[in-house]
Protein backbone atom coordinates (compact mmCIF):
# COMPACT_ATOMS: atom_id res chain seq x y z
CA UNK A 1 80.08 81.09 115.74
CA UNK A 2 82.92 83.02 117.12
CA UNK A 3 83.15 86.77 118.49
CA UNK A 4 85.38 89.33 119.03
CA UNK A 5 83.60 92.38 121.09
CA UNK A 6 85.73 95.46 120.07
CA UNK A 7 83.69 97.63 123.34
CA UNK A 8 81.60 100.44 122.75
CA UNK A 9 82.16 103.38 120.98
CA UNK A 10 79.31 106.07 121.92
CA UNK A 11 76.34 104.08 121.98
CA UNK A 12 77.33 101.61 119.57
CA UNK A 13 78.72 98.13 120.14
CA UNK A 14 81.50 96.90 117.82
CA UNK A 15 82.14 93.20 117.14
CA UNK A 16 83.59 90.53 114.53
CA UNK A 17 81.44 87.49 114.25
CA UNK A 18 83.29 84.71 112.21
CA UNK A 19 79.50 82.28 111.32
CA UNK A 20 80.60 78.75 109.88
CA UNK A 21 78.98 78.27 106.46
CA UNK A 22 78.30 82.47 105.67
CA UNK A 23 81.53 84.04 106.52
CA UNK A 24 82.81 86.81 108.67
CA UNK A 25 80.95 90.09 109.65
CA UNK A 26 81.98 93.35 111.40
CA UNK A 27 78.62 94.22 113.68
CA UNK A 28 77.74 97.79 114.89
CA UNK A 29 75.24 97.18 117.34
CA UNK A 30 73.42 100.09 118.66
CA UNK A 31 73.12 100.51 122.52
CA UNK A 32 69.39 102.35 122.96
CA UNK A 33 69.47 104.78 126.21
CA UNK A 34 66.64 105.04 128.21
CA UNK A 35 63.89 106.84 126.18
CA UNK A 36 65.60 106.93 123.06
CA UNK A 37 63.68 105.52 120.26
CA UNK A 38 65.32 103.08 117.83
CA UNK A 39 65.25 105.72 114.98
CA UNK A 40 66.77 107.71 117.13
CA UNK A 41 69.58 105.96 117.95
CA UNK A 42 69.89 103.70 114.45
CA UNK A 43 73.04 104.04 112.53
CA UNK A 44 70.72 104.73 109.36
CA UNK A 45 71.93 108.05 109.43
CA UNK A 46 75.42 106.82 108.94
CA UNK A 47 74.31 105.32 105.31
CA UNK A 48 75.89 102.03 106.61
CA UNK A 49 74.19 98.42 105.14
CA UNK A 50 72.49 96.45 107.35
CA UNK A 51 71.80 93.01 106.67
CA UNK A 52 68.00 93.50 108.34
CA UNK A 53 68.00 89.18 109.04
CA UNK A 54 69.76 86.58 111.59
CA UNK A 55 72.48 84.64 111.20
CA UNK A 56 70.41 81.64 111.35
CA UNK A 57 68.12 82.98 109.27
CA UNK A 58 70.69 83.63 106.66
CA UNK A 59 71.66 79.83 107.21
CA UNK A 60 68.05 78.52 106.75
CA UNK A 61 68.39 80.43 103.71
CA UNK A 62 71.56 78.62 102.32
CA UNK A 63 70.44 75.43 103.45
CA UNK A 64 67.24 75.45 101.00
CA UNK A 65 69.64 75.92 98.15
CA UNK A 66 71.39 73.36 96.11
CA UNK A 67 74.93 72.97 95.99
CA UNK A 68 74.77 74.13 92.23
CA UNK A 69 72.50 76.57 92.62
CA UNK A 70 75.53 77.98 95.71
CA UNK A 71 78.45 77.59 93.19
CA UNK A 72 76.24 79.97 90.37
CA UNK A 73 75.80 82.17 92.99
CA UNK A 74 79.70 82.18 94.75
């Protein structure tokens, strides 16, 4: 997997992860300050998609598929 860490905007950590075998994602990773809770500082509110699993989940995923069942889905 390769990374590019954009820095921090706010609170929020920007980066471009290029993961062999799923693609290439642009991250917003949220920076919690002391005492903050996580729905506090989640970028729900922004009505942004999260994904909600790991990378290597995601690949554990793929890897229990078929390669025909992959080209239906591509």
């Amino acid at each position: 997997m390769l990374w590019w860490n954009f820095g921090l905007i706010s609170q929020t950590r920007v980066h471009i992860d290029c993961v062999e075998g799923l693609g290439d994602f642009l991250e917003f990773a949220v920076v919690l300050r002391p005492g903050q809770t996580w729905a506090e500082g989640s970028l729900r509110k922004t009505g942004l998609p999260s994904l909600g699993e790991a990378y290597v989940d995601l690949l554990l995923a793929q890897a229990r598929t078929t390669p025909a069942q992959r080209a239906h889905e591509g």
